[in-house]
C-alpha atoms as a PDB file:
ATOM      1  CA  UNK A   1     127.569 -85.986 -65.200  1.00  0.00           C
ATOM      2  CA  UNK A   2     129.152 -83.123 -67.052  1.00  0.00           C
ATOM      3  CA  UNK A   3     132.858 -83.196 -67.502  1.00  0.00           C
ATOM      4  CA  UNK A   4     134.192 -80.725 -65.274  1.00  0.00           C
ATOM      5  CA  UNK A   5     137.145 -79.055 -66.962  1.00  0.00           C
ATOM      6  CA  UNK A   6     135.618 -78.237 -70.318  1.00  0.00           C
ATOM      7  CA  UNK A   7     134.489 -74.363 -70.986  1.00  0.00           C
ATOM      8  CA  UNK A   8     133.339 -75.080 -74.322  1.00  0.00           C
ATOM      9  CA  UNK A   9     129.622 -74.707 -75.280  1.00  0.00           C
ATOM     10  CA  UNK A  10     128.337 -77.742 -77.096  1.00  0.00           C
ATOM     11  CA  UNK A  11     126.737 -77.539 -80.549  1.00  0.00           C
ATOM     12  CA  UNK A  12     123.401 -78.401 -79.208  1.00  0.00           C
ATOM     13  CA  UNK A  13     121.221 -80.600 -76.382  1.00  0.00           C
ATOM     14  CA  UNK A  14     121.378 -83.610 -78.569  1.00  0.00           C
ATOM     15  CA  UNK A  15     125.383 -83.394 -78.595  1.00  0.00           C
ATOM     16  CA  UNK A  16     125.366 -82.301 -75.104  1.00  0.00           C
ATOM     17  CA  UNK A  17     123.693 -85.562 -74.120  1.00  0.00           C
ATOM     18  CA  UNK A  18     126.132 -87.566 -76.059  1.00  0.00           C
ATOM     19  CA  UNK A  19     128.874 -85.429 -74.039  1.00  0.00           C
ATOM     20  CA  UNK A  20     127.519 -86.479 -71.012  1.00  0.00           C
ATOM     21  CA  UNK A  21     126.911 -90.084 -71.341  1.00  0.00           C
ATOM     22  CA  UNK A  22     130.127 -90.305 -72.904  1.00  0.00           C
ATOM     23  CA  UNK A  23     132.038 -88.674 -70.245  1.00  0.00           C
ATOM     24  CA  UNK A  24     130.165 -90.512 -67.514  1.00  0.00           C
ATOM     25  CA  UNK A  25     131.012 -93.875 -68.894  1.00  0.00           C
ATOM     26  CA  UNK A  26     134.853 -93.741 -69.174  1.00  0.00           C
ATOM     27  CA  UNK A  27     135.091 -91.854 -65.817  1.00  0.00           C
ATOM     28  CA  UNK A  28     132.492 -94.747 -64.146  1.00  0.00           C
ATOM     29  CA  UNK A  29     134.939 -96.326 -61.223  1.00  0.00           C
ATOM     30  CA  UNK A  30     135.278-100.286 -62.137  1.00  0.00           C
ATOM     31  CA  UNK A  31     137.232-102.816 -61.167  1.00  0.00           C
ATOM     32  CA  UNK A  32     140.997-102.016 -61.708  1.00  0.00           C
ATOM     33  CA  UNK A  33     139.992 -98.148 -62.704  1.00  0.00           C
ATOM     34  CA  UNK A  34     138.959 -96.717 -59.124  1.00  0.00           C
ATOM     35  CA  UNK A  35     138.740 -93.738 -61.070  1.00  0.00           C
ATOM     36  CA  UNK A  36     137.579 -94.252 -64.297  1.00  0.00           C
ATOM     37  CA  UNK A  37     139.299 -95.546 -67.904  1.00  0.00           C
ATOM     38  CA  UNK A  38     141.686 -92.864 -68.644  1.00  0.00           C
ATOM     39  CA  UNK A  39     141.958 -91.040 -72.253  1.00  0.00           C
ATOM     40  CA  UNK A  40     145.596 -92.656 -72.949  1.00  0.00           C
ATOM     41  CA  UNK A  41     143.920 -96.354 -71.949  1.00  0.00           C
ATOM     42  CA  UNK A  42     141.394 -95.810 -74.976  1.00  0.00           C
ATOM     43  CA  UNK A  43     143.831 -94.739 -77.683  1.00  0.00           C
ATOM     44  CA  UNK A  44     145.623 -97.806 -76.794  1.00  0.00           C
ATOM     45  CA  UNK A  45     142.935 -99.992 -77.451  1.00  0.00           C
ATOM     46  CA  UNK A  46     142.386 -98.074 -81.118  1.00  0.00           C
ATOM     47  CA  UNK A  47     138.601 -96.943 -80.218  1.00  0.00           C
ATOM     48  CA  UNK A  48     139.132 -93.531 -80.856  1.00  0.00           C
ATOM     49  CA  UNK A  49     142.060 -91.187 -80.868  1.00  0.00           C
ATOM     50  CA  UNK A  50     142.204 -88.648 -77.719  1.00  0.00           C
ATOM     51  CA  UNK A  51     141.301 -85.718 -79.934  1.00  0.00           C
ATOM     52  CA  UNK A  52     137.908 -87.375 -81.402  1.00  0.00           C
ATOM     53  CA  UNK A  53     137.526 -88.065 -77.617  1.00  0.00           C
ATOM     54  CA  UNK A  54     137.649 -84.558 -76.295  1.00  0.00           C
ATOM     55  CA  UNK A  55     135.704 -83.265 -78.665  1.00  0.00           C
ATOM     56  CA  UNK A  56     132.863 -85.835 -77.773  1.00  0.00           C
ATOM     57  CA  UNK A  57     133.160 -85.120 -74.247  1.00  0.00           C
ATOM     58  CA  UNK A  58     133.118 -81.398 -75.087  1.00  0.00           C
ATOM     59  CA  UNK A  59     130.134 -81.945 -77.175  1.00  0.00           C
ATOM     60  CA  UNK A  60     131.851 -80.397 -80.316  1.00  0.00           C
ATOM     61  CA  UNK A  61     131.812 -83.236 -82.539  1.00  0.00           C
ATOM     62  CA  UNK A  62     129.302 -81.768 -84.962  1.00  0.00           C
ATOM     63  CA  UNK A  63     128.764 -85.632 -86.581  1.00  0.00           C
ATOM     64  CA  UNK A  64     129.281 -88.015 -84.150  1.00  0.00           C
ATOM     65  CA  UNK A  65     130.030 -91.628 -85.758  1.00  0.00           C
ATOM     66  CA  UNK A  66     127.375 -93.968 -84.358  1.00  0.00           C
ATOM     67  CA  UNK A  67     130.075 -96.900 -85.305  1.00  0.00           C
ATOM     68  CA  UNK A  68     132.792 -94.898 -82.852  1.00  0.00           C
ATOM     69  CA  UNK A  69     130.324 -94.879 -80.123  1.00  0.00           C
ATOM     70  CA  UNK A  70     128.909 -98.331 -80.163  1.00  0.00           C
ATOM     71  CA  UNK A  71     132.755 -99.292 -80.402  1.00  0.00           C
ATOM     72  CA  UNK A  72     133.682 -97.305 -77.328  1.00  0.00           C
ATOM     73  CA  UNK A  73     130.349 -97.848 -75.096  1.00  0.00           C
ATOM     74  CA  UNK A  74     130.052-101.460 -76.323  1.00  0.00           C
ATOM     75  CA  UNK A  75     133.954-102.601 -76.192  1.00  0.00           C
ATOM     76  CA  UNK A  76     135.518-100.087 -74.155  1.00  0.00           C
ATOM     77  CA  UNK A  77     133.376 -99.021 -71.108  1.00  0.00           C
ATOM     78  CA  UNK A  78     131.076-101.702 -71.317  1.00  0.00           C
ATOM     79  CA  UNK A  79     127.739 -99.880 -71.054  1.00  0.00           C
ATOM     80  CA  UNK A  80     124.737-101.508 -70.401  1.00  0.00           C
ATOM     81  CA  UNK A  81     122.876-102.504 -74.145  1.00  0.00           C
ATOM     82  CA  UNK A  82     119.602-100.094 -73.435  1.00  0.00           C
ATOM     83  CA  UNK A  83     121.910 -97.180 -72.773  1.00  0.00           C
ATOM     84  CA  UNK A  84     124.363 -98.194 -75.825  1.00  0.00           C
ATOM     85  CA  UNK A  85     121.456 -98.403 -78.003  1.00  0.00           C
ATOM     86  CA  UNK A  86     119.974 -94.755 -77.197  1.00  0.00           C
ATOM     87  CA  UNK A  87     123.426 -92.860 -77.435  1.00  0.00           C
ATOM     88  CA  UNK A  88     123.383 -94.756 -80.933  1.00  0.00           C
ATOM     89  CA  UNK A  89     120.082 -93.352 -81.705  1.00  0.00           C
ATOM     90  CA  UNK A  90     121.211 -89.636 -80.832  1.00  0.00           C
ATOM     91  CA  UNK A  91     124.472 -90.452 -82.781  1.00  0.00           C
ATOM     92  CA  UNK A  92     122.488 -91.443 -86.054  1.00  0.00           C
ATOM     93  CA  UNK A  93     120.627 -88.323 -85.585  1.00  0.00           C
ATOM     94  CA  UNK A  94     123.677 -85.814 -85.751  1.00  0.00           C
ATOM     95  CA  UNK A  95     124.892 -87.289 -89.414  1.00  0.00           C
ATOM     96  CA  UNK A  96     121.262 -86.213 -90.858  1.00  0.00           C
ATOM     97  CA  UNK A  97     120.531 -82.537 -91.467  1.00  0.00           C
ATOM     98  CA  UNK A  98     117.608 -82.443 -90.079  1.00  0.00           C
ATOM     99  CA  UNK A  99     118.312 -84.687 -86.783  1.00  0.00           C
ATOM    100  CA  UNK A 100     114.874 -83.611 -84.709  1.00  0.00           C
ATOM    101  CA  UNK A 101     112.944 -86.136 -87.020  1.00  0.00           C
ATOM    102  CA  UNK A 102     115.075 -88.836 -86.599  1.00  0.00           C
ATOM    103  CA  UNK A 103     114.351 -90.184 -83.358  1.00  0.00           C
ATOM    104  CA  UNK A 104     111.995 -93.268 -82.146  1.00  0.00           C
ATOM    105  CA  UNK A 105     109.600 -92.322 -79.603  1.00  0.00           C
ATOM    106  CA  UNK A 106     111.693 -93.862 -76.373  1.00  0.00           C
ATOM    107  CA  UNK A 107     114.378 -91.630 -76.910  1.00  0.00           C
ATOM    108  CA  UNK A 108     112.747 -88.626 -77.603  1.00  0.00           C
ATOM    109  CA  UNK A 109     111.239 -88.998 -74.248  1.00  0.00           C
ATOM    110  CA  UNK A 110     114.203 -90.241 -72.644  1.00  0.00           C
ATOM    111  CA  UNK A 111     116.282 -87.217 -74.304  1.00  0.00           C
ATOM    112  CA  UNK A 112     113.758 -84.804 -72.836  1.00  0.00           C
ATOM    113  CA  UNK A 113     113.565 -86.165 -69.666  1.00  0.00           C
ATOM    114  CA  UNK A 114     117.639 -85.709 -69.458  1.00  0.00           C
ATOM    115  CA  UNK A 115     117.147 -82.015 -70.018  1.00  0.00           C
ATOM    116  CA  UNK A 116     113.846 -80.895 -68.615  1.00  0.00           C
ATOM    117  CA  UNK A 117     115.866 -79.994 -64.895  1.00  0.00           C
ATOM    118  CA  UNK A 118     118.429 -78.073 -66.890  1.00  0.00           C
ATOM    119  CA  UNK A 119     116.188 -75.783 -68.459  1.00  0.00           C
ATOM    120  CA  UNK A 120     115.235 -72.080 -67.515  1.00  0.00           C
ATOM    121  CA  UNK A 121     111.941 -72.107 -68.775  1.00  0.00           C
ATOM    122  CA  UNK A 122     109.493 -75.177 -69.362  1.00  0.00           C
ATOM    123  CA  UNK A 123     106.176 -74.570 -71.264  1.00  0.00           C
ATOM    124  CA  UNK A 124     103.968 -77.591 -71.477  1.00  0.00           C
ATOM    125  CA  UNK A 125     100.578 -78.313 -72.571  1.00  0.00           C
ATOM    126  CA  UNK A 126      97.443 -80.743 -72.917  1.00  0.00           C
ATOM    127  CA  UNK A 127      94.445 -81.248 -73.456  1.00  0.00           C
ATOM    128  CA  UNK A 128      93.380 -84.589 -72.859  1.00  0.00           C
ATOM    129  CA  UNK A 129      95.861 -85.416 -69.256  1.00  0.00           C
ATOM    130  CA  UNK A 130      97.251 -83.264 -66.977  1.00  0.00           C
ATOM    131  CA  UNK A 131     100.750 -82.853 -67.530  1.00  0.00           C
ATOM    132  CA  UNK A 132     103.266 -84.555 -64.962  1.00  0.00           C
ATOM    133  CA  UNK A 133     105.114 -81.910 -64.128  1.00  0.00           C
ATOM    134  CA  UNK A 134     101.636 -80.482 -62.247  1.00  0.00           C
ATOM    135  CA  UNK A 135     100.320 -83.521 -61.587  1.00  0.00           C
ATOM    136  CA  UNK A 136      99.685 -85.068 -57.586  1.00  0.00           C
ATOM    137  CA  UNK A 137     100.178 -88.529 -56.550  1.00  0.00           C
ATOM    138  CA  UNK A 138      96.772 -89.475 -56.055  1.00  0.00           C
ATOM    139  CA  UNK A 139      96.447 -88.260 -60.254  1.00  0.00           C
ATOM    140  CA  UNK A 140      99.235 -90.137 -60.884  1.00  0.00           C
ATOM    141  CA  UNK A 141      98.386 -93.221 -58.923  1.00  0.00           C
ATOM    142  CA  UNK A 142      94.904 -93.093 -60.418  1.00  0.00           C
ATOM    143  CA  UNK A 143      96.260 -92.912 -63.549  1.00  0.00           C
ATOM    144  CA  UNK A 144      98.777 -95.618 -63.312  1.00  0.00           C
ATOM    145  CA  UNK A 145      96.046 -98.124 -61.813  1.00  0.00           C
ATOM    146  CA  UNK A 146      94.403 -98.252 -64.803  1.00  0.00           C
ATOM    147  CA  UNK A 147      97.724 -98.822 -66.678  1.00  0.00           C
ATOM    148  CA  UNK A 148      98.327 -95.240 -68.610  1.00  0.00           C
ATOM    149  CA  UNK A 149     101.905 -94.983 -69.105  1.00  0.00           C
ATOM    150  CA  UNK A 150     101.218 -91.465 -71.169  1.00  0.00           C
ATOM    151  CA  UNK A 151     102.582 -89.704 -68.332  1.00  0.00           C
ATOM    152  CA  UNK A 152     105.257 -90.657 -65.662  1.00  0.00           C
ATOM    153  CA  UNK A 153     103.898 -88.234 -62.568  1.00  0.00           C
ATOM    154  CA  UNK A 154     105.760 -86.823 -59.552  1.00  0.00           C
ATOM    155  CA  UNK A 155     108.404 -89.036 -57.705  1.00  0.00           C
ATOM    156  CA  UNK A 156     107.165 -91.661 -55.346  1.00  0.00           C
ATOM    157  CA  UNK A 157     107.393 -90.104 -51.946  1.00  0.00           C
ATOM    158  CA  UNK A 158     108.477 -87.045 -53.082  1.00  0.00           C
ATOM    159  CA  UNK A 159     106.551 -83.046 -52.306  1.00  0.00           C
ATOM    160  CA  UNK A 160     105.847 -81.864 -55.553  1.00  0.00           C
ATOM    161  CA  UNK A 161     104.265 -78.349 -54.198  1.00  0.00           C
ATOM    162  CA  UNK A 162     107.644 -77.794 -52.135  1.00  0.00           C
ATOM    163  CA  UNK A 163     109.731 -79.128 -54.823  1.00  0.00           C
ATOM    164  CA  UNK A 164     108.440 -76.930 -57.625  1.00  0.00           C
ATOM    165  CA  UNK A 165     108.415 -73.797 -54.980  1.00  0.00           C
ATOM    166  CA  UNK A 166     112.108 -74.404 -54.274  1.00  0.00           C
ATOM    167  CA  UNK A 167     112.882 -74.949 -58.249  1.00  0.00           C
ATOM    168  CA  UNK A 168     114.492 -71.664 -59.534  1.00  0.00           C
ATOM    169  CA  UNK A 169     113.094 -72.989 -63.106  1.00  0.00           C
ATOM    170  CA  UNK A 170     109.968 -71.221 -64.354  1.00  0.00           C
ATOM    171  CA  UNK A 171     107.060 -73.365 -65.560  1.00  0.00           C
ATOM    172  CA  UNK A 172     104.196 -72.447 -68.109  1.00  0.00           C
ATOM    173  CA  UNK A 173     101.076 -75.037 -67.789  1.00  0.00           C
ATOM    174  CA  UNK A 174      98.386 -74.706 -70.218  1.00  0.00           C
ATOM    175  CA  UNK A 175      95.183 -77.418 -69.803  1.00  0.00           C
ATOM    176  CA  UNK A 176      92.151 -78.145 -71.921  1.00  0.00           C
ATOM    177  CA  UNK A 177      89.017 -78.004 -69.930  1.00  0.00           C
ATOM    178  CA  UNK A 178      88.788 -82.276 -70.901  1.00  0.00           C
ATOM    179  CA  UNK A 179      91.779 -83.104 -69.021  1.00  0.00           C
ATOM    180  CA  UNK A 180      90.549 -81.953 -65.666  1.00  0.00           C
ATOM    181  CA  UNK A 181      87.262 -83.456 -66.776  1.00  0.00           C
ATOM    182  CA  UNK A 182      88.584 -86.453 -66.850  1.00  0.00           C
ATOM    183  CA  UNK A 183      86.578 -89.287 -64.116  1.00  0.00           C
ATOM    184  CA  UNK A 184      89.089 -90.259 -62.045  1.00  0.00           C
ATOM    185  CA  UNK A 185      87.253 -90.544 -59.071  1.00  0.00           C
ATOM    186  CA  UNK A 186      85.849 -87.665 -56.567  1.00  0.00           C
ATOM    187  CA  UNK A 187      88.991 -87.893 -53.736  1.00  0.00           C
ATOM    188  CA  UNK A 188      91.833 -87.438 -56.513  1.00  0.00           C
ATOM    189  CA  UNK A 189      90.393 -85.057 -58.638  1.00  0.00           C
ATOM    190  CA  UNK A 190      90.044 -82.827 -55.446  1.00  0.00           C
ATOM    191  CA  UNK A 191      93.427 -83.491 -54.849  1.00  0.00           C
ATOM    192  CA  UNK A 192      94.374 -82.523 -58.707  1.00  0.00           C
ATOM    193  CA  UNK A 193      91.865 -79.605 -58.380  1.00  0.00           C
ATOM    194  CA  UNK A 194      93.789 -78.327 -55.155  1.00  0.00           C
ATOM    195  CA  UNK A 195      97.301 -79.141 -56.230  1.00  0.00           C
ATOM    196  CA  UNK A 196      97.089 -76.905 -59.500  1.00  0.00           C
ATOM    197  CA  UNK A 197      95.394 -74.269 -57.486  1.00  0.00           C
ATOM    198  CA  UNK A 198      98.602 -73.962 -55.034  1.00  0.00           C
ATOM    199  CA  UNK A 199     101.307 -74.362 -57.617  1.00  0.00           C
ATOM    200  CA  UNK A 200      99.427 -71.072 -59.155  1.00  0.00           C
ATOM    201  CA  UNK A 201     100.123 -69.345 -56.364  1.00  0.00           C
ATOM    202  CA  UNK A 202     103.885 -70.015 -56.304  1.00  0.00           C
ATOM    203  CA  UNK A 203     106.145 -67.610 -57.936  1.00  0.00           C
ATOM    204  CA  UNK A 204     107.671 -69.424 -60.788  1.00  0.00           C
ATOM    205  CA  UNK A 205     104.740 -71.450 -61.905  1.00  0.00           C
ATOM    206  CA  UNK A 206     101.506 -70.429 -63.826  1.00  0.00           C
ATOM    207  CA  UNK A 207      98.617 -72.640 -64.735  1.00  0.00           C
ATOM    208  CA  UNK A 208      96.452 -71.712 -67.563  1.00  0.00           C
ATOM    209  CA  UNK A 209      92.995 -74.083 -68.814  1.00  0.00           C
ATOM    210  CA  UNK A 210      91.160 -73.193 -71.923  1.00  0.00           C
ATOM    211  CA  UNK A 211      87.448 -74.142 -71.172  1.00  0.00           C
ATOM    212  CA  UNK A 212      84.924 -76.360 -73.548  1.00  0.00           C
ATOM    213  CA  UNK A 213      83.009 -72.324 -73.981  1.00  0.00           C
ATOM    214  CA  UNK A 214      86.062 -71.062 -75.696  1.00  0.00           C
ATOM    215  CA  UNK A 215      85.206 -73.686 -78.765  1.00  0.00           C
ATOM    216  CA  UNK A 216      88.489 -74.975 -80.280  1.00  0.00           C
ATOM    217  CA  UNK A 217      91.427 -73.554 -79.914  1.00  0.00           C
ATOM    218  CA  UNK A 218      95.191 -73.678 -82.037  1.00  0.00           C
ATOM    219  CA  UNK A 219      96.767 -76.433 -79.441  1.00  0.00           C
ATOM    220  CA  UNK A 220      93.916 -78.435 -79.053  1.00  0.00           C
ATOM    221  CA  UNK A 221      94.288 -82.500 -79.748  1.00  0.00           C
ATOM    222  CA  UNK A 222      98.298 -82.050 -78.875  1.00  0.00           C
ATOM    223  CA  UNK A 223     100.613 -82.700 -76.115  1.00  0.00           C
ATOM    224  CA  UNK A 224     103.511 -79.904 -76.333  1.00  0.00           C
ATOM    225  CA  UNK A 225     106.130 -79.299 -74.637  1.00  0.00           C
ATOM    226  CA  UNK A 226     109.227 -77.178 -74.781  1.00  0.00           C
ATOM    227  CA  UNK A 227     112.796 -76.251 -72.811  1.00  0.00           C
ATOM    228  CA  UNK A 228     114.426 -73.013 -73.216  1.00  0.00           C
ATOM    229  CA  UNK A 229     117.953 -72.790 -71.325  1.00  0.00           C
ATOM    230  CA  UNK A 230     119.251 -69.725 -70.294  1.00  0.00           C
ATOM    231  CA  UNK A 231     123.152 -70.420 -71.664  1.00  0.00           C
ATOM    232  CA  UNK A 232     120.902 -69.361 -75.240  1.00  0.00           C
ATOM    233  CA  UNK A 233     120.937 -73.093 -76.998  1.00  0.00           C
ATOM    234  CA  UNK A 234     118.363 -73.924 -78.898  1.00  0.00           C
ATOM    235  CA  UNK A 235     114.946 -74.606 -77.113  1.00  0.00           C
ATOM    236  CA  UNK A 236     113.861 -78.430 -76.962  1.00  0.00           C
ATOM    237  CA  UNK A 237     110.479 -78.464 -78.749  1.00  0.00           C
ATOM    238  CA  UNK A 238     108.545 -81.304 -78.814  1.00  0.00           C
ATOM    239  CA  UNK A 239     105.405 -82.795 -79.731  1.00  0.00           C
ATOM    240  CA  UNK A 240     104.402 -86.407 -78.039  1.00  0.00           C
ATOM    241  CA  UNK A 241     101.754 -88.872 -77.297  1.00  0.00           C
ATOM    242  CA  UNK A 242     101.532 -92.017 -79.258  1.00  0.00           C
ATOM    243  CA  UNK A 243     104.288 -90.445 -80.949  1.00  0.00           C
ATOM    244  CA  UNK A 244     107.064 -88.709 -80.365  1.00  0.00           C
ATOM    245  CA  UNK A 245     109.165 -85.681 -82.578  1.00  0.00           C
ATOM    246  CA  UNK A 246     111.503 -83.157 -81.807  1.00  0.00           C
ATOM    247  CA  UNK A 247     110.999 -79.575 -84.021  1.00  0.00           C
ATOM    248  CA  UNK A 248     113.750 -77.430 -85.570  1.00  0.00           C
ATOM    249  CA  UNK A 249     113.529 -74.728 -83.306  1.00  0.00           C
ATOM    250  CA  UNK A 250     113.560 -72.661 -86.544  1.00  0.00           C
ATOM    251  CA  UNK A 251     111.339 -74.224 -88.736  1.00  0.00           C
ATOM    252  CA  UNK A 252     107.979 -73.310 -89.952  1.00  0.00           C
ATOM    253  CA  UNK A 253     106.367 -76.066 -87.853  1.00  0.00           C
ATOM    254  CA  UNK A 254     107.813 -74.961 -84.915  1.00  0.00           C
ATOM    255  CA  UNK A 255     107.347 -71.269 -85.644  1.00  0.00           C
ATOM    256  CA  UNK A 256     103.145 -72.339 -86.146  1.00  0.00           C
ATOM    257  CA  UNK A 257     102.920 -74.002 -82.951  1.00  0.00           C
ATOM    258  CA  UNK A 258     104.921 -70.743 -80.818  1.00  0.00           C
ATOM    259  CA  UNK A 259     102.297 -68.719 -82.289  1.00  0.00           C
ATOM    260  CA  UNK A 260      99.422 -71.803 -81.455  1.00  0.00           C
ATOM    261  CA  UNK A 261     100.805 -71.284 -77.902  1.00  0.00           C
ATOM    262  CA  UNK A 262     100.987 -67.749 -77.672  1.00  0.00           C
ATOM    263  CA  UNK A 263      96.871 -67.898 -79.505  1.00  0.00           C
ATOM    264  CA  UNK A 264      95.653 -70.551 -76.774  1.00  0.00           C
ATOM    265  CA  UNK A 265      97.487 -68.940 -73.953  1.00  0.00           C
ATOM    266  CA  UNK A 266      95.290 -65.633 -74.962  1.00  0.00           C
ATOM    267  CA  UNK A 267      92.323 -67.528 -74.837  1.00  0.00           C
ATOM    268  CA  UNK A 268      93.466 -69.054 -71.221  1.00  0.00           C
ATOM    269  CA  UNK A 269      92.140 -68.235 -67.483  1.00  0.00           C
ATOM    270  CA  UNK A 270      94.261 -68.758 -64.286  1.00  0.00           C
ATOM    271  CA  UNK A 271      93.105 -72.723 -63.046  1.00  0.00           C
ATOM    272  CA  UNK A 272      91.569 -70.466 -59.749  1.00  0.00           C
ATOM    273  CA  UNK A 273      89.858 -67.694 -62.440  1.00  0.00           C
ATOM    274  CA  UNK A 274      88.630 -71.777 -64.157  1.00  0.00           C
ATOM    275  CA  UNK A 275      87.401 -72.882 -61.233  1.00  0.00           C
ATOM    276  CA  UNK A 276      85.453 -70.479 -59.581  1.00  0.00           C
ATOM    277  CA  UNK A 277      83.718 -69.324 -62.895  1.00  0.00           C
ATOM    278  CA  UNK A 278      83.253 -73.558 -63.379  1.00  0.00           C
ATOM    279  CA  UNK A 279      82.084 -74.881 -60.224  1.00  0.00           C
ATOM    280  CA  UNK A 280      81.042 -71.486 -58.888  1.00  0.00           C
ATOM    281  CA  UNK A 281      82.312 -68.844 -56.096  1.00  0.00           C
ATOM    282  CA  UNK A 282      82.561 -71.060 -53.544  1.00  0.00           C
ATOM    283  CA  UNK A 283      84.403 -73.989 -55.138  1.00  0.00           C
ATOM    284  CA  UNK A 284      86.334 -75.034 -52.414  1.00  0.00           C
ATOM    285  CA  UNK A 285      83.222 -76.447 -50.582  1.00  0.00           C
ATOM    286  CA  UNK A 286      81.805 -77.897 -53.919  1.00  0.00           C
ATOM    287  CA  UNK A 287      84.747 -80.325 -54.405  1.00  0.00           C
ATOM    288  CA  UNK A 288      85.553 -83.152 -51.689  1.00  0.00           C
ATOM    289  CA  UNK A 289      88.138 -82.442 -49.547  1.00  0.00           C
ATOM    290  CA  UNK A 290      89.243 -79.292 -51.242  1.00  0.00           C
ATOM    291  CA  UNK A 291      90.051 -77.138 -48.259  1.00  0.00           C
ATOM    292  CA  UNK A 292      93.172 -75.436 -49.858  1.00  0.00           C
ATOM    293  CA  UNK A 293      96.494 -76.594 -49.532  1.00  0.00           C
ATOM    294  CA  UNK A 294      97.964 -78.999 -52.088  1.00  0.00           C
ATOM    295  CA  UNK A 295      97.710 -82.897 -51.862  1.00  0.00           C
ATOM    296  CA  UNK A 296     101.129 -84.843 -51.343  1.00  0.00           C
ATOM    297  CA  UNK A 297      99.359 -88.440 -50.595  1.00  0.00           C
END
């Protein structure tokens, strides 16, 4: 929930978040507050004066006091202790400098997960398991009955081809050749096979896979992903797996892996280009089931 009166750009996504908890917590309706713990109601109970509360809500707080959080979420609005404990983490990170490298691995996923809808652009890659946002349920389910928690997959129940087709977000997919090697049984890797092969079709998505006869490549070994928003914040760049890390967008580090990405996307082929030059010309008979079409089962 963003508040809805404020015109004011926020210093960055990690502040924005902050905002939005923030604001979403005072104005949750509770018993004897149908419509939400007013700004007057909290400067009574000394959590925070209304000023250092507008400017959190607004997202213009450029350090945000983990202590004046905790306080408010904690004693005020009585968050639950998981969702305390994050906006603590993302408060810790705005008094250091350099506040990408301070976060555990939970909420650098959870903090990317808040933002990926909101972004304009979304450029992902890997090269060991097909990325989420492209993946089918019969990937995911295969993926999750062995126990791999790497990757979350598409909504239970949910049409991933129509939802991505109706997204007005544009999404950049680049695979190593190993992920869709990957055994995870004949009927679901048709399914993944067809279900990248329609979402290349679609307007506002393209899916790129650097094969085993291109040798190594610059991204190769790492799971990237990044968010670019069209109000012209800073991107969201991030590197995960085991481990998680956000990257100053201007940094040398990050600066290495844009040109990485722009290197392995040069060295890409369209997954239908892949496929046919993989399995051979008439691929669609050479894979079970895969009669075009995507897979929603």
């Amino acid at each position: 929930m963003t508040k809805p009166h404020t015109t004011r750009r926020p210093l960055s996504k990690i502040h924005e978040t902050i905002a939005q908890v923030l604001y979403a917590e005072r104005a949750r309706p509770r018993p004897g507050w149908p419509s939400g713990i007013t700004v007057a109601a909290v400067t009574r109970r000394r959590a925070a004066g209304a000023s250092s509360i507008d400017r959190l809500e607004a997202g213009t707080h450029a350090r945000v006091s983990p202590a004046m959080t905790t306080s408010l979420m904690f004693n005020v609005y009585e968050s639950p202790p998981d969702l305390i404990k994050r906006v603590t983490e993302l408060a810790e990170a705005t008094m250091e400098p350099d506040w990408w490298t301070h976060y555990r691995p939970a909420e650098a996923c959870w903090l990317w997960r808040h933002h990926v809808e909101q972004a304009a652009h979304v450029t992902v890659h890997d090269s060991l398991i097909i990325p989420d946002l492209v993946q089918c349920h019969a990937y995911a389910a295969a993926l999750s009955n062995v126990g791999t928690t790497r990757m979350t997959g598409p909504v239970p129940g949910s049409d991933p081809l129509a939802d991505r087709a109706a997204s007005p977000q544009r999404l950049t997919c680049l695979i190593g050749e190993a992920a869709l090697r990957l055994d995870i049984g004949a009927a679901a890797a048709a399914a993944q096979w067809r279900h990248l092969v329609a979402l290349d079709a679609l307007d506002n998505t393209d899916v790129y896979v650097v094969s085993f006869a291109t040798g190594p490549y610059p991204l190769l070994g790492l799971e990237y992903g990044m968010l670019e928003f069209a109000d012209g914040t800073d991107p969201l760049m991030m590197l995960a797996g085991v481990s998680s890390a956000y990257l100053d967008p201007a940094g040398d580090r990050a600066r290495a892996l844009r040109r990485s990405l722009h290197d392995s996307l040069a060295r890409s082929v369209s997954v239908s280009a892949f496929a046919a030059a993989s399995i051979g010309p008439d691929w669609t008979a050479a894979l079970p089931g895969l009669t075009g079409g995507s897979d929603n089962r």
